[in-house]
Protein backbone atom coordinates (compact mmCIF):
# COMPACT_ATOMS: atom_id res chain seq x y z
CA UNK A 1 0.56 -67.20 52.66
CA UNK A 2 1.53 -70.67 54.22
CA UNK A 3 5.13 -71.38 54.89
CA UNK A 4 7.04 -74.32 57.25
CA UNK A 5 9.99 -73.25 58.91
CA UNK A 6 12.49 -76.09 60.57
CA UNK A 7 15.35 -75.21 62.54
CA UNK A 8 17.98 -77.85 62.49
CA UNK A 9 21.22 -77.90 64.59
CA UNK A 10 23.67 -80.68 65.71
CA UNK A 11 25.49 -78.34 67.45
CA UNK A 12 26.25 -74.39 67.99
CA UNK A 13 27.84 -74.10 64.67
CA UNK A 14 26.63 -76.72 62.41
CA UNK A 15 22.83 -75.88 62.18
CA UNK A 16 20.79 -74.06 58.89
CA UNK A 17 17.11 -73.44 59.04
CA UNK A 18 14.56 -75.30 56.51
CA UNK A 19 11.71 -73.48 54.71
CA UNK A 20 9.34 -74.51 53.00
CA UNK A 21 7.15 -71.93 50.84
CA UNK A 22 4.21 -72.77 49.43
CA UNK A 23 3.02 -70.57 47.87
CA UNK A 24 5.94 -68.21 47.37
CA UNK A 25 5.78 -66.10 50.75
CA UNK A 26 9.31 -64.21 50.22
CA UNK A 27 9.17 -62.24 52.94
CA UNK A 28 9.59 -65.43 55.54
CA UNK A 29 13.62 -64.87 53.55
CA UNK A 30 13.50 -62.50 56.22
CA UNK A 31 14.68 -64.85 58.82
CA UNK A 32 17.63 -65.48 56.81
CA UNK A 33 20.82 -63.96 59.04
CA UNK A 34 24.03 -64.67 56.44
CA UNK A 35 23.36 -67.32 53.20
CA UNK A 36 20.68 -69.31 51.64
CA UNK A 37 20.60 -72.43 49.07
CA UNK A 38 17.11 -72.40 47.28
CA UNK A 39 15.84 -74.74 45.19
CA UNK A 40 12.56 -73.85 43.10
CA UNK A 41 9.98 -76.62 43.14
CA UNK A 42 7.51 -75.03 41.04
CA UNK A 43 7.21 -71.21 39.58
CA UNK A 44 9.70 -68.68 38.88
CA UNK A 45 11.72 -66.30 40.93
CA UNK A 46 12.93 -62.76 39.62
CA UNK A 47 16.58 -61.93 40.39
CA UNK A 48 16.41 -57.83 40.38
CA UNK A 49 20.10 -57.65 41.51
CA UNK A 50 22.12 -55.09 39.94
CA UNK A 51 24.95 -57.35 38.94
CA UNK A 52 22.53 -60.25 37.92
CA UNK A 53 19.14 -59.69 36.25
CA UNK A 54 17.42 -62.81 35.21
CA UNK A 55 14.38 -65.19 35.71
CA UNK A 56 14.85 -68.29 38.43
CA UNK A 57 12.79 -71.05 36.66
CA UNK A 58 11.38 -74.17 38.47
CA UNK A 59 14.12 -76.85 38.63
CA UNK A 60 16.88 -74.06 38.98
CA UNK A 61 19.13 -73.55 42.35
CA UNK A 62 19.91 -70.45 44.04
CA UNK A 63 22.86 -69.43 46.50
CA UNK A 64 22.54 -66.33 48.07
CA UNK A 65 23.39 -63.62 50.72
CA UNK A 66 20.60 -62.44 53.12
CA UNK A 67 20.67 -58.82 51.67
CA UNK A 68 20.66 -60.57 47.82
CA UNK A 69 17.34 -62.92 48.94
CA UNK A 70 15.50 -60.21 49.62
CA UNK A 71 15.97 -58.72 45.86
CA UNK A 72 14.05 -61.84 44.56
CA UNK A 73 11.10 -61.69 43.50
CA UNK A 74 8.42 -64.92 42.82
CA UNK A 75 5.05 -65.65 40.89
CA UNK A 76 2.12 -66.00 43.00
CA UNK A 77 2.42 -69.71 42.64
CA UNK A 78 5.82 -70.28 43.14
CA UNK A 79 6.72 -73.12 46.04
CA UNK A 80 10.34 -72.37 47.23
CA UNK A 81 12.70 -75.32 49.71
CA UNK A 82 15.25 -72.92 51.05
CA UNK A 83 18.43 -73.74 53.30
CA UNK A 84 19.37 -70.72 55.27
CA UNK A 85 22.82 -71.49 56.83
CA UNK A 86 25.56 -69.53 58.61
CA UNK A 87 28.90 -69.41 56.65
CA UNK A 88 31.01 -70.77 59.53
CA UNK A 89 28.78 -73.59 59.03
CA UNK A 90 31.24 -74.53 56.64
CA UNK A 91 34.08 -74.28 58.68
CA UNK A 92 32.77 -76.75 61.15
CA UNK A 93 32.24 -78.92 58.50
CA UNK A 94 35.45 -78.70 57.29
CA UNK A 95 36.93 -79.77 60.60
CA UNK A 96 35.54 -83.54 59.60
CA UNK A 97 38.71 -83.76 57.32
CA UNK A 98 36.68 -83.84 54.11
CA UNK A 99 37.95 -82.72 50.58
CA UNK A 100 39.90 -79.52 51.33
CA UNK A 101 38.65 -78.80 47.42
CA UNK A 102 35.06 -79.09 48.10
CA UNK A 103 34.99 -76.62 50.76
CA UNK A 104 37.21 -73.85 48.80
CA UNK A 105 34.47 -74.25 46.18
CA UNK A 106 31.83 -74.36 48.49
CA UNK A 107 33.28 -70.81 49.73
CA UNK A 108 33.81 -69.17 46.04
CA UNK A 109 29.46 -70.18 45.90
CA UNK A 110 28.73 -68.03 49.24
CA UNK A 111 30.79 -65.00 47.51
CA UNK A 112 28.48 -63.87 44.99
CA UNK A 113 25.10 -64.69 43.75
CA UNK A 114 24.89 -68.09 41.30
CA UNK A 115 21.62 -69.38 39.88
CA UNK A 116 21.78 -72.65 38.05
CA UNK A 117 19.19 -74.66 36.22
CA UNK A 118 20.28 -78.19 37.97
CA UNK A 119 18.80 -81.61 36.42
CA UNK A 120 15.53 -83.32 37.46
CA UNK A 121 17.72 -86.09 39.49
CA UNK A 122 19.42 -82.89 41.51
CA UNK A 123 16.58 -81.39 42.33
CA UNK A 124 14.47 -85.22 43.57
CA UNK A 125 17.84 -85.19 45.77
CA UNK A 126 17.54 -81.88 47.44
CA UNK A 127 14.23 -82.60 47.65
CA UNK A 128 15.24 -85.80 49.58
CA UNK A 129 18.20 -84.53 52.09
CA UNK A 130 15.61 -81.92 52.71
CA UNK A 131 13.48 -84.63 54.53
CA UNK A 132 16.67 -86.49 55.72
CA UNK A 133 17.34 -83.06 57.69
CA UNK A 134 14.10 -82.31 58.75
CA UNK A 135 13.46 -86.11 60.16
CA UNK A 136 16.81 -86.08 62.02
CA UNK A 137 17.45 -82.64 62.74
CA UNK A 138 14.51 -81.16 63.95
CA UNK A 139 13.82 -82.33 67.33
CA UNK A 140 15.95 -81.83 70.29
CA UNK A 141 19.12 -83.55 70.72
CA UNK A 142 17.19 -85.84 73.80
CA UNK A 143 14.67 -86.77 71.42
CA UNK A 144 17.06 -88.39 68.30
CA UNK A 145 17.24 -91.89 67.43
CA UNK A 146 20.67 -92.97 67.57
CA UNK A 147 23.15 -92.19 64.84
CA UNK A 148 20.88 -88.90 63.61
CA UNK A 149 23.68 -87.12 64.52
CA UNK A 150 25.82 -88.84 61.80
CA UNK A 151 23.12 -89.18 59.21
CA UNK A 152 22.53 -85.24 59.29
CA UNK A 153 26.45 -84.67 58.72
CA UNK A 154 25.96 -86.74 55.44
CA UNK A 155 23.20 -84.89 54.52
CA UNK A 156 24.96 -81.40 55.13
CA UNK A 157 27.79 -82.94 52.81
CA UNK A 158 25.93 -84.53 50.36
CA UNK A 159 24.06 -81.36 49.42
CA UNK A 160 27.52 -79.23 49.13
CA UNK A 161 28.41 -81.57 46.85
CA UNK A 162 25.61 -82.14 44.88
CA UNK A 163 24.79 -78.50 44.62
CA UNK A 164 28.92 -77.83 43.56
CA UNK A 165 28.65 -80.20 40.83
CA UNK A 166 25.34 -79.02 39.66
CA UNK A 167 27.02 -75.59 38.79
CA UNK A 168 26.70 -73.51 41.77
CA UNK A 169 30.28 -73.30 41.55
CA UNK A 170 30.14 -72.19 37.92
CA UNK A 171 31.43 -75.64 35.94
CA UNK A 172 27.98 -75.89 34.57
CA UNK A 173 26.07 -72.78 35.53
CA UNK A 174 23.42 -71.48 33.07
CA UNK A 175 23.78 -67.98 31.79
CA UNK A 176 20.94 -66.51 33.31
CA UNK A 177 17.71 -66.12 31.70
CA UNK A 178 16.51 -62.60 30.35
CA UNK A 179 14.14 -60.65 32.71
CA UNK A 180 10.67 -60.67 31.33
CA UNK A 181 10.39 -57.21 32.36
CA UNK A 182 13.35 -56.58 29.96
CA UNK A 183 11.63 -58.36 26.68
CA UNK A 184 12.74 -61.74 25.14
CA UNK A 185 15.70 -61.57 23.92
CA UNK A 186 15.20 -61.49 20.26
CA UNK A 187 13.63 -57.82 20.65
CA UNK A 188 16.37 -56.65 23.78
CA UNK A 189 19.84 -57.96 22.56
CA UNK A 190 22.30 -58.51 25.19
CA UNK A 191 24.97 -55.67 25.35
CA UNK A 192 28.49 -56.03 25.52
CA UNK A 193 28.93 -55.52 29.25
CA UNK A 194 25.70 -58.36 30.06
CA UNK A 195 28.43 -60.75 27.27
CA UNK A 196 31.43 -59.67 29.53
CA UNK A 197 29.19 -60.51 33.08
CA UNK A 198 28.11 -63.69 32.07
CA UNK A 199 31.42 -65.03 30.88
CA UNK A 200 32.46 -63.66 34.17
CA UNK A 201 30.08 -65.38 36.22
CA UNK A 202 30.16 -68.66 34.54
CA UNK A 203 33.65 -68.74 33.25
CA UNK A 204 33.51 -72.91 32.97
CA UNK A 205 31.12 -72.94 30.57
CA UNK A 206 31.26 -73.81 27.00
CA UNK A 207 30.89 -70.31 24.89
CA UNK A 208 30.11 -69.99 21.59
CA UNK A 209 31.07 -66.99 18.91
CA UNK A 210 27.77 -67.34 16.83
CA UNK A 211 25.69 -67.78 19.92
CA UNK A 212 27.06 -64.37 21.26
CA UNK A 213 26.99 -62.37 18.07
CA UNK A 214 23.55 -63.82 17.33
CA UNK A 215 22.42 -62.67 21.00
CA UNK A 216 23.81 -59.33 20.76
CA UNK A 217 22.27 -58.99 17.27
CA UNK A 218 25.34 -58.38 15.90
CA UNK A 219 27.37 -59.06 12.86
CA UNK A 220 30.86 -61.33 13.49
CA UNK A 221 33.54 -58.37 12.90
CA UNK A 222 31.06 -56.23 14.92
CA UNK A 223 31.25 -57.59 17.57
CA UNK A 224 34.48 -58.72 18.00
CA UNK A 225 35.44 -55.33 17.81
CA UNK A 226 33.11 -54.03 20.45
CA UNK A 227 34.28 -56.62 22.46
CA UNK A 228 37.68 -56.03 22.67
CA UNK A 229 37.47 -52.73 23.05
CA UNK A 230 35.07 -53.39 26.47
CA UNK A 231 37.36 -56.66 27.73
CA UNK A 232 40.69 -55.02 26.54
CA UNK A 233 41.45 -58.52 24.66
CA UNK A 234 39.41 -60.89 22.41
CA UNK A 235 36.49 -63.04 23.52
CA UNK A 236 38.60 -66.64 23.73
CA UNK A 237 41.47 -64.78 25.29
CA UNK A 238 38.96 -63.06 28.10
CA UNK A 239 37.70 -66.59 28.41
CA UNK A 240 41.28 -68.35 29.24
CA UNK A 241 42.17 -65.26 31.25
CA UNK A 242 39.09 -65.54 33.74
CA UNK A 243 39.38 -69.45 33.90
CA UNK A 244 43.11 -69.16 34.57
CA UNK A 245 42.63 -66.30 37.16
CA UNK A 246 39.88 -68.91 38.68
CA UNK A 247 42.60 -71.35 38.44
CA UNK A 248 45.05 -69.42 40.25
CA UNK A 249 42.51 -68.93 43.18
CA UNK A 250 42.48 -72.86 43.91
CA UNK A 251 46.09 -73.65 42.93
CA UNK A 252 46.73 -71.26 45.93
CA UNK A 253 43.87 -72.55 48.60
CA UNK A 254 43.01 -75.23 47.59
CA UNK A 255 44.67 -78.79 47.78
CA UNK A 256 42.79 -80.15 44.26
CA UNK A 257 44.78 -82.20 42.06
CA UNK A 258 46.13 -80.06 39.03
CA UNK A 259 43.84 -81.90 36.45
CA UNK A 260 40.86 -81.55 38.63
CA UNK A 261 41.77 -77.75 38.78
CA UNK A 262 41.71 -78.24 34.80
CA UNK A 263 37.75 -79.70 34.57
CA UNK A 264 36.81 -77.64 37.41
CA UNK A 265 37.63 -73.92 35.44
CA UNK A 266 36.23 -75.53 31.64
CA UNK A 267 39.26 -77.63 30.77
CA UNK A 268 38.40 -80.87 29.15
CA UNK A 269 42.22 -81.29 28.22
CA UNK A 270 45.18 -81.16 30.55
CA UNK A 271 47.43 -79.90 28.42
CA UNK A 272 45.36 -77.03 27.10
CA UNK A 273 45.23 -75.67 30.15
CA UNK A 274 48.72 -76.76 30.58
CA UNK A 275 49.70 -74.38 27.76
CA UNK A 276 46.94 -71.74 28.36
CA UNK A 277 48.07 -70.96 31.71
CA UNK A 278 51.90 -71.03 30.91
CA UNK A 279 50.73 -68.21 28.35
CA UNK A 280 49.48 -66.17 30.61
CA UNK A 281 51.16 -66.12 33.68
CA UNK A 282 54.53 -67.37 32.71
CA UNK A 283 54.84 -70.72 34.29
CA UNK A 284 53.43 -74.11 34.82
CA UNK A 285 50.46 -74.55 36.91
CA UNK A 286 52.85 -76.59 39.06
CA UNK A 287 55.27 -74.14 39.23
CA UNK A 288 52.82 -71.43 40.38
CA UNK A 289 51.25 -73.42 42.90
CA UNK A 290 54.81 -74.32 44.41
CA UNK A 291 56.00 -70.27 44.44
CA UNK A 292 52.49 -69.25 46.33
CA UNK A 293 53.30 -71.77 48.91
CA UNK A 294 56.61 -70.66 49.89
């Protein structure tokens, strides 16, 4: 097994640790102390965590916890680039004055696990800060060129961002693809509680009824029944419940405009989510956000 491992630092608290796995070595994961952001060049990683069973495929991201990375599982020709970071990496970085927004979002990824299948242009990118890092960052501060300091601050941004709008954050996060240990999924239908997790997980996306009663192998009525009898309400009301409870989250800590708060949680229309929130928790999103600040 052949790995590269590059430790990066501009300072005590703003420094993450490059890997490079080729072929899939998971066990060099080991060195990770707190959170990782994995990208998969080429293979497939297992996810065998309780909450989140599914298969990684090349061209998908991965955030993760320490513990969670070393649940995953990868083909033996799997090449992994993995940034293993500290979490207070992100407070120093949010010291720079940057969007207050990005960084609440960049928090909610670090919480729980997220896989996303990112386009080919995200993944050339990551590819690319991953050699910006390892160029600048790698030797000793003595040893930079002059403004390496500054370049490897952009790079450390850039990649929060391009990894939040990629759907770490959950705006366009993929549902997870069935473990193969499980069986495709025409022959292992999803149950109610993997319908329930998913819309959980990746509340901003765009859910369809047929989709979901075709994937649980169900008939319409069916499963709307079973549903609300598991969620306690019915599937497009669960939906607007968990994106408004997301919405409440960043309404509180975050300082993002009210219609970016909209797009962010799976609003394409202000005033859907305008009327959708009112609904539910009995006042504007304006309102709300003004009463959690006093």
């Amino acid at each position: 097994m052949q790995h590269k491992i590059y430790p990066i630092s501009l300072d005590r608290r703003i420094s993450l640790t490059l890997l490079q796995v080729d072929p899939a070595d998971i066990g060099c994961l080991n060195c990770v102390d707190d959170r990782a952001l994995i990208l998969v060049e080429r293979g497939q990683l297992t996810s065998d965590l309780a909450d989140l069973r599914c298969a990684v495929r090349e061209g998908s991201l991965a955030s993760v916890t320490a513990a969670q990375a070393r649940r995953l599982r990868a083909e033996s020709r799997t090449s992994l680039l993995a940034f293993a970071y500290r979490s207070d990496m992100l407070d120093a970085l949010e010291t720079l004055d940057l969007d207050a927004g990005l960084f609440a979002q960049a928090r909610e990824i670090a919480r729980e696990p997220r896989f996303v299948r990112c386009d080919p242009e995200v993944a050339v990118r990551v590819q690319e800060l991953a050699m910006i890092l390892v160029r600048e960052g790698s030797s000793d501060a003595a040893g930079r060129l002059p403004g390496s300091d500054a370049l490897l601050v952009l790079a450390l941004v850039e990649l929060l961002v391009i990894t939040t709008r990629a759907g770490l954050f959950g705006r366009r996060g993929f549902r997870g693809e069935r473990n193969p240990e499980r069986g495709a999924a025409r022959d292992d239908p999803w149950t109610i509680d993997e319908v329930i997790a998913r819309i959980e997980a990746n509340y901003a996306d765009r859910f369809s009824l047929a989709e979901l009663v075709a994937a649980c192998a169900l008939n319409t009525s069916e499963f709307s029944r079973r549903f609300k009898a598991r969620a306690g309400c019915p599937l497009f009301e669960f939906i607007n419940r968990q994106r408004v409870k997301r919405a409440c989250s960043l309404l509180k800590d975050s300082g993002m405009p009210i219609v970016e708060i909209a797009f962010a949680v799976g609003y394409n229309n202000l005033s859907f989510f305008n009327r959708y929130f009112h609904r539910i928790m009995g006042n504007s999103p304006r309102e709300y956000r003004l009463a959690a600040r006093r």
